[in-house]
N, C-alpha and C. Protein backbone atom coordinates (compact mmCIF):
# COMPACT_ATOMS: atom_id res chain seq x y z
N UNK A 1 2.87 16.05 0.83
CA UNK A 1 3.26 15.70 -0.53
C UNK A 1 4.74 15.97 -0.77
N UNK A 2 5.34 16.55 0.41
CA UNK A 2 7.03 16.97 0.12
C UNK A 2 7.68 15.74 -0.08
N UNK A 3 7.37 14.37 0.62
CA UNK A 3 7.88 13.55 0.55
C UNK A 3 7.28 12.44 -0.69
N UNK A 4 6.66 12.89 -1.80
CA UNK A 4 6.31 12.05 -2.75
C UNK A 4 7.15 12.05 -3.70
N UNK A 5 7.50 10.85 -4.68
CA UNK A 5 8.24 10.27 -5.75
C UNK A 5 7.64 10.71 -6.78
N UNK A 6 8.03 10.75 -8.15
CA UNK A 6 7.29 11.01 -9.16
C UNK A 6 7.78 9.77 -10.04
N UNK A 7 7.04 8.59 -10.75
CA UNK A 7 7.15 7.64 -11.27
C UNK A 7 6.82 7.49 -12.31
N UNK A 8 7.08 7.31 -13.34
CA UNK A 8 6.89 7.24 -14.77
C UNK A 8 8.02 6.38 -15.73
N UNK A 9 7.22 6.30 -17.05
CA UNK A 9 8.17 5.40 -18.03
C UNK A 9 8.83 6.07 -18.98
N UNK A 10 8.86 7.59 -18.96
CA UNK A 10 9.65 8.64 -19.78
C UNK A 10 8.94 8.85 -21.37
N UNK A 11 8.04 8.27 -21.75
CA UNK A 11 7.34 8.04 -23.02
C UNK A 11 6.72 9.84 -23.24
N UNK A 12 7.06 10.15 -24.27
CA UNK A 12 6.10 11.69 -24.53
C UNK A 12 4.93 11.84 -24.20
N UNK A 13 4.69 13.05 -23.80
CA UNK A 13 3.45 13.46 -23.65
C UNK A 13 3.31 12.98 -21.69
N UNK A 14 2.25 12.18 -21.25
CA UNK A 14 1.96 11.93 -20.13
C UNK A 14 3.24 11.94 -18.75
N UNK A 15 3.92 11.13 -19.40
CA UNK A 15 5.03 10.31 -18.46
C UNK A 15 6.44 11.73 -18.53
N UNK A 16 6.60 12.05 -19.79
CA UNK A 16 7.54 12.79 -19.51
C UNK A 16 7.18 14.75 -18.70
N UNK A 17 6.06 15.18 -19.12
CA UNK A 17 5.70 16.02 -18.57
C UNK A 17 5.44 15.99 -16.79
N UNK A 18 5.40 14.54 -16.23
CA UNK A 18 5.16 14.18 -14.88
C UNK A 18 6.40 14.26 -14.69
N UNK A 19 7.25 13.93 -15.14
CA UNK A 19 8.93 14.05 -14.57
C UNK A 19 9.31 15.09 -14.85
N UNK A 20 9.31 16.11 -15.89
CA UNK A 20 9.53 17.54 -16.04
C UNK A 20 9.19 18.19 -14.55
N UNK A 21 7.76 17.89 -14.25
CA UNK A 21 7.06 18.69 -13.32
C UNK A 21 7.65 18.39 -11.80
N UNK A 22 8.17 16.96 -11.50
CA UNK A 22 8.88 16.47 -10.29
C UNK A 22 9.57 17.32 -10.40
N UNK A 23 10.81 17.10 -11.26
CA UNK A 23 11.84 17.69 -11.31
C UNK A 23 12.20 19.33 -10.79
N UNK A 24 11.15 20.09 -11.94
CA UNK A 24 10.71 21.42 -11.37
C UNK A 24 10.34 21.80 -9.97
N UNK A 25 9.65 20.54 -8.94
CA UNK A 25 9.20 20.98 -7.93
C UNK A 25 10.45 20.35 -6.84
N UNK A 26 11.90 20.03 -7.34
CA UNK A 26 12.26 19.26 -6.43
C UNK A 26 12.34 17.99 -5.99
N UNK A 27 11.41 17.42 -6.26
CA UNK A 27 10.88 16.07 -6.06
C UNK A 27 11.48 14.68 -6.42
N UNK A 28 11.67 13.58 -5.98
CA UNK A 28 12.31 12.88 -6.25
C UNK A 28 11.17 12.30 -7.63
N UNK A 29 12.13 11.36 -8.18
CA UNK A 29 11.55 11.12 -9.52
C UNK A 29 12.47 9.69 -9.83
N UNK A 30 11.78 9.17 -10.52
CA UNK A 30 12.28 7.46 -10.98
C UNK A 30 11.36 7.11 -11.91
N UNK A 31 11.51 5.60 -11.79
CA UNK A 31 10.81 4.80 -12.91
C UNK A 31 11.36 3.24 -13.52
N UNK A 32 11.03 2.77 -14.13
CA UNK A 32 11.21 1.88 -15.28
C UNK A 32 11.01 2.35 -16.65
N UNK A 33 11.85 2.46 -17.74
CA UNK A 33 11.70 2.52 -19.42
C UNK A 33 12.17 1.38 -19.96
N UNK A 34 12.02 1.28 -21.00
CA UNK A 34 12.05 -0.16 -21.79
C UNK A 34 13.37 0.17 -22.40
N UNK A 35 14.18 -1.07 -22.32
CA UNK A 35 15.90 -1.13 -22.86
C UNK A 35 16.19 -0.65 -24.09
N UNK A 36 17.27 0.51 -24.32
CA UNK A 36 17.40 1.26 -24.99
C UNK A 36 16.57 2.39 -24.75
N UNK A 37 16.21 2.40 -23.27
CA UNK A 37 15.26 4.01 -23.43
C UNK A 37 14.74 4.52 -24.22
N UNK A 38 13.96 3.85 -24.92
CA UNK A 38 13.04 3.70 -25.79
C UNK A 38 11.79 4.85 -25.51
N UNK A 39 11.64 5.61 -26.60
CA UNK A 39 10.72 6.34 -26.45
C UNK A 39 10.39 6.87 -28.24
N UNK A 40 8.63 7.48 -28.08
CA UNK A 40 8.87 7.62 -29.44
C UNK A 40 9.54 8.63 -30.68
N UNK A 41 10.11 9.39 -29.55
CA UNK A 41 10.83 10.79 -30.11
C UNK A 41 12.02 10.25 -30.19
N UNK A 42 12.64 9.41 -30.02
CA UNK A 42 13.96 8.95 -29.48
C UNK A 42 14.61 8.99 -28.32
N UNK A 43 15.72 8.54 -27.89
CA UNK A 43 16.26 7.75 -26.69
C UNK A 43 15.92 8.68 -25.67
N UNK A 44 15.61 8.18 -24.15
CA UNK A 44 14.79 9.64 -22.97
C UNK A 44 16.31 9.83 -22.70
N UNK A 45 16.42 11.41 -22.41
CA UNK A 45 17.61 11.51 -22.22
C UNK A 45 17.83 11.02 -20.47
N UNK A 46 18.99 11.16 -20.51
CA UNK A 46 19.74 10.79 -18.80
C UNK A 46 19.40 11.91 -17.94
N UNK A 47 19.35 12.48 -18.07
CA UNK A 47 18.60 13.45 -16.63
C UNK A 47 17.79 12.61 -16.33
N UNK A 48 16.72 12.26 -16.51
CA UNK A 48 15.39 11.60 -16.32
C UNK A 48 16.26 10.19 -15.55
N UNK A 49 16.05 9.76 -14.05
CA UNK A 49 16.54 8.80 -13.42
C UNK A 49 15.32 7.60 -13.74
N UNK A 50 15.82 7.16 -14.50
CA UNK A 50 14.89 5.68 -14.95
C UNK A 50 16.20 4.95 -15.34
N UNK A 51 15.00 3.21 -14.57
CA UNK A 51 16.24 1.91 -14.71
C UNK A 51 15.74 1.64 -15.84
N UNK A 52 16.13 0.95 -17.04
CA UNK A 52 15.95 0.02 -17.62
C UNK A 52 15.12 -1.17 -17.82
N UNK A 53 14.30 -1.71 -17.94
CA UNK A 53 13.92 -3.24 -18.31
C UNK A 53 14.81 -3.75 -18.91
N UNK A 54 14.62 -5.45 -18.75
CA UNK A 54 15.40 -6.01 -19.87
C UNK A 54 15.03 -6.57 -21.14
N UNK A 55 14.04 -5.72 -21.60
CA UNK A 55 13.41 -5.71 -22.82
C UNK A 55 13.19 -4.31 -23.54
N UNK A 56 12.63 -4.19 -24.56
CA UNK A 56 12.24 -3.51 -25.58
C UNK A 56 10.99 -2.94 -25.07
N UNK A 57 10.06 -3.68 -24.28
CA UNK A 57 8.58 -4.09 -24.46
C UNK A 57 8.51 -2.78 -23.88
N UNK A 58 7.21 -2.42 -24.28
CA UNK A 58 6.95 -0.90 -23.67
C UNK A 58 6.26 -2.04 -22.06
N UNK A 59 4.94 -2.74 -22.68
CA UNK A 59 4.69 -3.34 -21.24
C UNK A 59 5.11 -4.06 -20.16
N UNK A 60 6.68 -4.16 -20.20
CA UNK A 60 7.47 -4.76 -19.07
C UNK A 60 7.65 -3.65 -18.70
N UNK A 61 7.77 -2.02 -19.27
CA UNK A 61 7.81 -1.35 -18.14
C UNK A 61 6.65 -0.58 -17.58
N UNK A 62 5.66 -0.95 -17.97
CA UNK A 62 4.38 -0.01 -17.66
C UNK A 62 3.98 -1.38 -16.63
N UNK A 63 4.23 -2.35 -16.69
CA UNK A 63 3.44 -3.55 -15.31
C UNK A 63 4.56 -3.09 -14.31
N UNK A 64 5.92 -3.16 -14.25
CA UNK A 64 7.22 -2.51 -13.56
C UNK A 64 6.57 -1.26 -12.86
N UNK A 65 6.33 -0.37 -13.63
CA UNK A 65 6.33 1.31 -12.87
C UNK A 65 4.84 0.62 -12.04
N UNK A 66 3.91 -0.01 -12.28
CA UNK A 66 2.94 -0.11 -11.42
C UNK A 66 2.78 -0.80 -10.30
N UNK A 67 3.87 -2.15 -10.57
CA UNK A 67 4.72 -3.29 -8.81
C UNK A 67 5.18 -2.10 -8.11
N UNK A 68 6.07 -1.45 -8.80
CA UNK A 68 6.89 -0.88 -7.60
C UNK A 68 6.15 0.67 -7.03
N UNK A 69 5.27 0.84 -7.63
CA UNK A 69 4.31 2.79 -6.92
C UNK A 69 3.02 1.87 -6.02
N UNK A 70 2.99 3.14 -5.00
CA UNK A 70 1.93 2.59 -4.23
C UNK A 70 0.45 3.08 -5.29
N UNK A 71 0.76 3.44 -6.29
CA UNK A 71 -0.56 3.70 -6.91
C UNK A 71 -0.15 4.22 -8.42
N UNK A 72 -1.34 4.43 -8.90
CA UNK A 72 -1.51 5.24 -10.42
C UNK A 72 -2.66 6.09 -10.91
N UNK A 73 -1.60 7.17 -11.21
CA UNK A 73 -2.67 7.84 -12.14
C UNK A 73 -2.67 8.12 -13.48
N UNK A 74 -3.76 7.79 -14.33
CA UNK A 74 -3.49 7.87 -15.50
C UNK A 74 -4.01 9.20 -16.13
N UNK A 75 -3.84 9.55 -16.64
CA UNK A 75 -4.06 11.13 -17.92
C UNK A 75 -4.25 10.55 -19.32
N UNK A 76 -5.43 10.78 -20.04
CA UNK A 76 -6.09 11.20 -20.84
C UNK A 76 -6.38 12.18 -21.35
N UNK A 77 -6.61 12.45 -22.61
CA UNK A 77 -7.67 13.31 -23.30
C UNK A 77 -8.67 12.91 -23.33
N UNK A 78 -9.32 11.74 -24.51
CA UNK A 78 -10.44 11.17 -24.55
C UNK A 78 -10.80 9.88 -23.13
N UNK A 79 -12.12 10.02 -23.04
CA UNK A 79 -12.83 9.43 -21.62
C UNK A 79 -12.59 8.27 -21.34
N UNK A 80 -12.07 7.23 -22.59
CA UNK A 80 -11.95 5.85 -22.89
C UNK A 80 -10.26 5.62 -22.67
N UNK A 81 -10.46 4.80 -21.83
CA UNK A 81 -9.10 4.01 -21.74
C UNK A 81 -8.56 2.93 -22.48
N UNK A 82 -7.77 2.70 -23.50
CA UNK A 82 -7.56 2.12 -24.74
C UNK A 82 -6.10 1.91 -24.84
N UNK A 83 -5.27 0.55 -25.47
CA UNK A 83 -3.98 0.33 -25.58
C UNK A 83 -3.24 0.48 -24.39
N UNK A 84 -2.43 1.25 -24.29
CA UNK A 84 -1.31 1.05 -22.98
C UNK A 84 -1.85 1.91 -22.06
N UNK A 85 -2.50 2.78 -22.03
CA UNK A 85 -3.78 3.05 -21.09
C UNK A 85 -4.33 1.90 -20.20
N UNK A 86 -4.90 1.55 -20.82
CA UNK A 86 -5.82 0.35 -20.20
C UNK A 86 -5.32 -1.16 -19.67
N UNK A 87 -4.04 -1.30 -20.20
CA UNK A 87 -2.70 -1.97 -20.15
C UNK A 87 -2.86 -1.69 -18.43
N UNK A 88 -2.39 -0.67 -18.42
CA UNK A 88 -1.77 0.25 -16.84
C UNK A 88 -3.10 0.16 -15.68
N UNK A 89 -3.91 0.36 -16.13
CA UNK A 89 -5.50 0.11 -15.46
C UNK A 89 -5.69 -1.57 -15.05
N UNK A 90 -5.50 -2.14 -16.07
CA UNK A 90 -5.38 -3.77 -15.58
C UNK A 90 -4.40 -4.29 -14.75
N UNK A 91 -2.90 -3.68 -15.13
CA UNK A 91 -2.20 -3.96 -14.01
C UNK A 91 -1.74 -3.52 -13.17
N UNK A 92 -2.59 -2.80 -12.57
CA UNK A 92 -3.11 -2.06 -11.58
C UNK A 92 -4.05 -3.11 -10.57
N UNK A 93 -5.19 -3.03 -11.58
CA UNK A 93 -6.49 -4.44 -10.91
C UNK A 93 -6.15 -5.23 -10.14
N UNK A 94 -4.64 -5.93 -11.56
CA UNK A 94 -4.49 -7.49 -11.12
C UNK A 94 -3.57 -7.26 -9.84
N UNK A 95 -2.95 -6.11 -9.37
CA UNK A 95 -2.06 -6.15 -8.74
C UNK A 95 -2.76 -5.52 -7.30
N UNK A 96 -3.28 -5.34 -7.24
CA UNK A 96 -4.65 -4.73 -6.49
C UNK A 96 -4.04 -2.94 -6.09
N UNK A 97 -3.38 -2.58 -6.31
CA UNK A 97 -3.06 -1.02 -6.40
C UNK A 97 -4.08 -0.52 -6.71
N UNK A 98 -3.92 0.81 -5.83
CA UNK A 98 -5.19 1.92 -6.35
C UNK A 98 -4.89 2.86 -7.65
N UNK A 99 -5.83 2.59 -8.33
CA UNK A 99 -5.74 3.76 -9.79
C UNK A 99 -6.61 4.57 -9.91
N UNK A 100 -6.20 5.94 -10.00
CA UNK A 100 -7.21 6.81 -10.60
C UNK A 100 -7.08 7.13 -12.04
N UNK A 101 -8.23 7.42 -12.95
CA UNK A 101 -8.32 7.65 -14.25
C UNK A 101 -8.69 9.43 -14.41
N UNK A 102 -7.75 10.29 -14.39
CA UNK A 102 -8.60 11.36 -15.39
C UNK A 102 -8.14 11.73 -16.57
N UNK A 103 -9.50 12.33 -16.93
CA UNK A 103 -9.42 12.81 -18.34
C UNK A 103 -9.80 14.45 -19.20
N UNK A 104 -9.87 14.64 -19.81
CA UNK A 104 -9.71 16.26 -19.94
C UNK A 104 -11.33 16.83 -19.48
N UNK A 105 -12.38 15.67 -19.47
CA UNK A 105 -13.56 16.31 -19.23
C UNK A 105 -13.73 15.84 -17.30
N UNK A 106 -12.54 15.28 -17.27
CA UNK A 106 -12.86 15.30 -15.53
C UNK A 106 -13.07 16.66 -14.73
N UNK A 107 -14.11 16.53 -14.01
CA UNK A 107 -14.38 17.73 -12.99
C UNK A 107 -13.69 17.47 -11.83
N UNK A 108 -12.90 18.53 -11.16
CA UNK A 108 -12.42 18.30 -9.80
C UNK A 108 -11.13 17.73 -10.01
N UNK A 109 -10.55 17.48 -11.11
CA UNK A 109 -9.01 16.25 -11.52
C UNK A 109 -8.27 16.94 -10.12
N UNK A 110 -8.07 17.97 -9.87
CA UNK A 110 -7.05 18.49 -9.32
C UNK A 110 -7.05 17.33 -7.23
N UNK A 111 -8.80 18.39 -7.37
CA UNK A 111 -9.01 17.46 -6.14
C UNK A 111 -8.98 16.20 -5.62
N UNK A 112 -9.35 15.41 -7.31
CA UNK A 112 -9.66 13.85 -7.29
C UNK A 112 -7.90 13.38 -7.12
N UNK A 113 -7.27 14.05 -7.65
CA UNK A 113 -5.80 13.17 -7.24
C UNK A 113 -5.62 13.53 -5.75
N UNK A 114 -5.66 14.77 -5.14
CA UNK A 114 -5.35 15.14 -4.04
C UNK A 114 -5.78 14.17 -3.06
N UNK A 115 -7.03 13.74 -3.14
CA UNK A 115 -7.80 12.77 -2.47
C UNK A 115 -7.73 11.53 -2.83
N UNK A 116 -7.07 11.14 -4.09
CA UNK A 116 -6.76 9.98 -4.09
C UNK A 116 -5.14 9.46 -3.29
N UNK A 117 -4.28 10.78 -3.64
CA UNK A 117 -3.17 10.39 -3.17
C UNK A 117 -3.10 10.59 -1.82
N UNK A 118 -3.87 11.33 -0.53
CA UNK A 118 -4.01 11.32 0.44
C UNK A 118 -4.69 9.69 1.28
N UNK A 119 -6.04 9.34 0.79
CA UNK A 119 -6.56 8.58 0.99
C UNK A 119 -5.91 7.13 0.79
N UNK A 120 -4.68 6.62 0.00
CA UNK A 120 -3.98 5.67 -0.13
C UNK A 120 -2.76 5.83 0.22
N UNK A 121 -2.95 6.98 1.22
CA UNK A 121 -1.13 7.13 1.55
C UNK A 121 -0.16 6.87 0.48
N UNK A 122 -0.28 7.74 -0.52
CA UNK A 122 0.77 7.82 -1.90
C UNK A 122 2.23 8.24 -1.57
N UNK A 123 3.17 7.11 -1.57
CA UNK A 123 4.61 8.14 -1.32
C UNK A 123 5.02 8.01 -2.91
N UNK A 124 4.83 6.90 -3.34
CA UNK A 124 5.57 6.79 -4.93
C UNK A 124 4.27 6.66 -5.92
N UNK A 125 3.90 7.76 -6.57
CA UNK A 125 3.29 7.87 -7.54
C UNK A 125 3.46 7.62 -8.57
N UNK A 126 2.77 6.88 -9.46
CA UNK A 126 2.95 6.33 -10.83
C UNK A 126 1.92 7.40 -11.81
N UNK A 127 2.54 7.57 -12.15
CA UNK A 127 2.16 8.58 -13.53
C UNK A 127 2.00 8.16 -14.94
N UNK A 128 1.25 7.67 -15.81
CA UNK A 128 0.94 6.93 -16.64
C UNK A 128 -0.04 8.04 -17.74
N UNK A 129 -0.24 7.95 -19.17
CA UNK A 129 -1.01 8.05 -19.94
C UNK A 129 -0.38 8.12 -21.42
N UNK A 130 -1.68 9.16 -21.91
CA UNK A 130 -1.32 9.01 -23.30
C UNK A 130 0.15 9.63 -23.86
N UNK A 131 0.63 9.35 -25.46
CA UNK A 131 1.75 9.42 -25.91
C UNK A 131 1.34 10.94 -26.60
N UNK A 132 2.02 11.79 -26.53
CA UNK A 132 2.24 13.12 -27.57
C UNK A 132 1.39 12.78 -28.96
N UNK A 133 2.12 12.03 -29.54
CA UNK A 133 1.54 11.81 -31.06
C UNK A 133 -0.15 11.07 -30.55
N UNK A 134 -0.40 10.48 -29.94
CA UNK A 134 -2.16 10.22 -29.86
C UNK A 134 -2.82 11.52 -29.28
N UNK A 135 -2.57 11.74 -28.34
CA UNK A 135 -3.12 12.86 -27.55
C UNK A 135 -2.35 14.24 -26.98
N UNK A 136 -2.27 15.20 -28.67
CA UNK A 136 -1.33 16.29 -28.41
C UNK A 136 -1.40 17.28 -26.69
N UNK A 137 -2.35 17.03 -26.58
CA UNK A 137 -2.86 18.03 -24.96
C UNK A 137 -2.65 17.64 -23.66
N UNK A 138 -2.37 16.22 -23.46
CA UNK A 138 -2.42 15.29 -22.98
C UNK A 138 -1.28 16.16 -21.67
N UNK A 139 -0.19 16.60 -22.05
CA UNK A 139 0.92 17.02 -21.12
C UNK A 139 0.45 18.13 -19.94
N UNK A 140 0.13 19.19 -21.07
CA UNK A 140 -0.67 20.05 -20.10
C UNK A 140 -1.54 19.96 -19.03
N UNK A 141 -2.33 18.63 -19.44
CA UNK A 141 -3.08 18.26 -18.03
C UNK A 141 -2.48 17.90 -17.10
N UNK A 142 -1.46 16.96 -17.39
CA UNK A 142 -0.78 16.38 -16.29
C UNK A 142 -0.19 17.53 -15.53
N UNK A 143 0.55 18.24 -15.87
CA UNK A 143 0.95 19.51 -15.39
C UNK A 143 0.50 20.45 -14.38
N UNK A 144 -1.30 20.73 -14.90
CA UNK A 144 -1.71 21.62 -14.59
C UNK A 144 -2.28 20.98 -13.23
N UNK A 145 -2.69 19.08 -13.35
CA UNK A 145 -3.10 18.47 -12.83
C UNK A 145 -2.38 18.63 -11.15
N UNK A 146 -1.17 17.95 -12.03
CA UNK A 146 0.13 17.88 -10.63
C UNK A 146 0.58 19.30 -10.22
N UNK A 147 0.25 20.36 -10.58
CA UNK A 147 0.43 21.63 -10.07
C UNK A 147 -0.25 22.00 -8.23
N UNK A 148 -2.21 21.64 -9.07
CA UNK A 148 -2.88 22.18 -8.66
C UNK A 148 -3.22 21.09 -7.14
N UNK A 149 -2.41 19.86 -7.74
CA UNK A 149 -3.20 18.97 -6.84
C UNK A 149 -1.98 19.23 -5.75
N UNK A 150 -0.74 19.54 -6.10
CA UNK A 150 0.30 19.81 -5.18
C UNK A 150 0.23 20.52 -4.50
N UNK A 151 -0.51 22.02 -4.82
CA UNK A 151 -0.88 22.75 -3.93
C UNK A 151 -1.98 23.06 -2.98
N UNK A 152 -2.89 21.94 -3.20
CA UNK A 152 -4.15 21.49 -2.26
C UNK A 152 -3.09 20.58 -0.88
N UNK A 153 -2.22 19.64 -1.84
CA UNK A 153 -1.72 18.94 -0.28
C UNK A 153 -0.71 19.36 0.68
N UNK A 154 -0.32 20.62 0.05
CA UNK A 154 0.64 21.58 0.42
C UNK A 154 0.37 22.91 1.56
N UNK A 155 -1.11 23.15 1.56
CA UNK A 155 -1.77 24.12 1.89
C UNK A 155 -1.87 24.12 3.44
């Protein structure tokens, strides 16, 4: 896992706590955000190495972060995948990339990424979910997620 990317669209909550956590571990880190670095707290700052779209659209960069990662994982609170969630899950499908979904009642999250990102040979991980303002908890998982699963592939 020394050699994995951390990929995200810089949006609160999911995406930016996955790049916090790269960052913290060293890790390379990128992405796509939507023009004007658009986010809902306001502009992602420049530390965070993300290109641009040439739009506004949040979903030119959530189909973007999912062409260019060999995969995705999405983070949840609630079990249901809904709005730009489910956005990221479809273009995923259509693109035939592997996605994993967890959510705060997932058992094993830690393992299930470990084994997902082993089993698809993950170098560039896409990191996807909910926004701060929908799902205040939402960060912590990712966190605790990408902690625990780092140190299963690390071991």
């Amino acid at each position: 896992m020394h050699g994995l990317q951390i990929i995200s669209g810089g949006q609160t909550g999911a995406d930016i706590h996955a790049l916090d956590w790269a960052i913290s571990k060293g890790l390379r880190h990128g992405g796509w955000c939507p023009r004007g670095r658009l986010a809902e707290d306001g502009p992602i700052p420049s530390r965070y190495e993300l290109r641009e779209t040439t739009t506004a659209d949040y979903l030119q960069r959530t189909q973007q972060n999912v062409q260019d990662s060999d995969g995705t994982v999405i983070f949840t609170v609630a079990r249901k995948l809904q709005g730009g969630t489910l956005a990221t899950a479809q273009f995923a499908l259509e693109s035939g990339k592997p996605c994993l979904h967890i959510h705060a009642k997932s058992t094993r999250a830690a393992q299930s990424l470990a084994h997902f990102i082993h089993k698809h040979s993950i170098r560039r991980l896409n990191v996807a979910g909910s926004r701060a303002s929908k799902e205040p908890g939402v960060g912590t998982l990712v966190h605790s997620t990408l902690e625990q699963a780092f140190n299963i592939l690390t071991a």
